[in-house]
Protein backbone atom coordinates (compact mmCIF):
# COMPACT_ATOMS: atom_id res chain seq x y z
CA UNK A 1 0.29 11.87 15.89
CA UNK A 2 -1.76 10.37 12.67
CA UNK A 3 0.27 7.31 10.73
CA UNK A 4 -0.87 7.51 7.27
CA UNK A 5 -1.02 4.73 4.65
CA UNK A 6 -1.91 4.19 1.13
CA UNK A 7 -3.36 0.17 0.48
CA UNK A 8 -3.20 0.27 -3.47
CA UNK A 9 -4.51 -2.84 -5.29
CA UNK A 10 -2.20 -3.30 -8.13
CA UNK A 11 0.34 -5.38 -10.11
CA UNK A 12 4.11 -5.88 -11.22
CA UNK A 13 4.25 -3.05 -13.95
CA UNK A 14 6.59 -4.25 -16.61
CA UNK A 15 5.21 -2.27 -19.35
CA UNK A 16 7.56 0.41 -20.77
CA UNK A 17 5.62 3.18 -18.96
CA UNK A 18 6.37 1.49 -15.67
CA UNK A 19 8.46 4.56 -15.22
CA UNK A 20 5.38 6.71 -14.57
CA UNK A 21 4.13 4.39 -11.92
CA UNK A 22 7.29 3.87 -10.40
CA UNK A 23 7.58 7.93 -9.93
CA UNK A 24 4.13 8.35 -8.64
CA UNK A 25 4.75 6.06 -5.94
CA UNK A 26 7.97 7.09 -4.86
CA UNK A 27 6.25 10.60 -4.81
CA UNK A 28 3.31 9.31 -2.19
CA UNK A 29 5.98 7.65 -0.42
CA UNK A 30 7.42 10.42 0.31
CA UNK A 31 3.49 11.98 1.84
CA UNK A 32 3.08 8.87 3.50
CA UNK A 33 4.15 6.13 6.34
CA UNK A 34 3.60 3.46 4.45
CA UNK A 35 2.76 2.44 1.21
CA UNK A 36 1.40 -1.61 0.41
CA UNK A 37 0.87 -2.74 -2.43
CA UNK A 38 -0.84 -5.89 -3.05
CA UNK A 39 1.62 -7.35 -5.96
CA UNK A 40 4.27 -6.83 -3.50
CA UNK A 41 2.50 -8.49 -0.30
CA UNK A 42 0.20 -11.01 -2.04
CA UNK A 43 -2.72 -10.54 -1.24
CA UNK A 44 -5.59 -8.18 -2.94
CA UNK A 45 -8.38 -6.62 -2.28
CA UNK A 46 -11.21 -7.35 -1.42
CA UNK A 47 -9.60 -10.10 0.49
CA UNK A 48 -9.84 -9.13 4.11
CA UNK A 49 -6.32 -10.81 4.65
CA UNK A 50 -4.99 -6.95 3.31
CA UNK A 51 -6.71 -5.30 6.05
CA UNK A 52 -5.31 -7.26 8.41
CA UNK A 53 -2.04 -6.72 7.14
CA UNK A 54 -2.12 -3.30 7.04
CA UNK A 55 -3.52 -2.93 10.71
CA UNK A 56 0.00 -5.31 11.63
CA UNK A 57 2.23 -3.09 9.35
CA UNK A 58 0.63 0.16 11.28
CA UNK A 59 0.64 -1.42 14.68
CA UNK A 60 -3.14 -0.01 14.76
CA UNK A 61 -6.16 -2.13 15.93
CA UNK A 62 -9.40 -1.17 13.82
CA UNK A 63 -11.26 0.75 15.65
CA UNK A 64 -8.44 3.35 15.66
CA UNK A 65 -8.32 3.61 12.01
């Protein structure tokens, strides 16, 4: 019954070991509901614009989390 996300606070790897960051995500995707990353929505933390954005993406109000 839990929805489980992972907020990460990171940017567009284009360095040649981008491969190793590309695998360890798609392996917590796989462990996960959702995955956000903040080069992806825009926003980073500590901004509390990511929080929010999360609680949409889970359909989850804060005290629930």
């Amino acid at each position: 019954g839990f929805r489980t996300c992972i907020l990460t606070n990171n940017w567009v790897d284009d360095s040649p070991g981008r491969f190793l960051t590309a695998a360890l995500l798609a392996r917590l995707r796989s462990h996960f509901d959702l995955v956000l990353e903040s080069c992806r929505i825009g926003i980073a933390k500590p901004d509390p614009g990511i929080y929010s954005y999360a609680l949409e993406a889970l359909r989850a109000q804060p005290q629930e989390v």
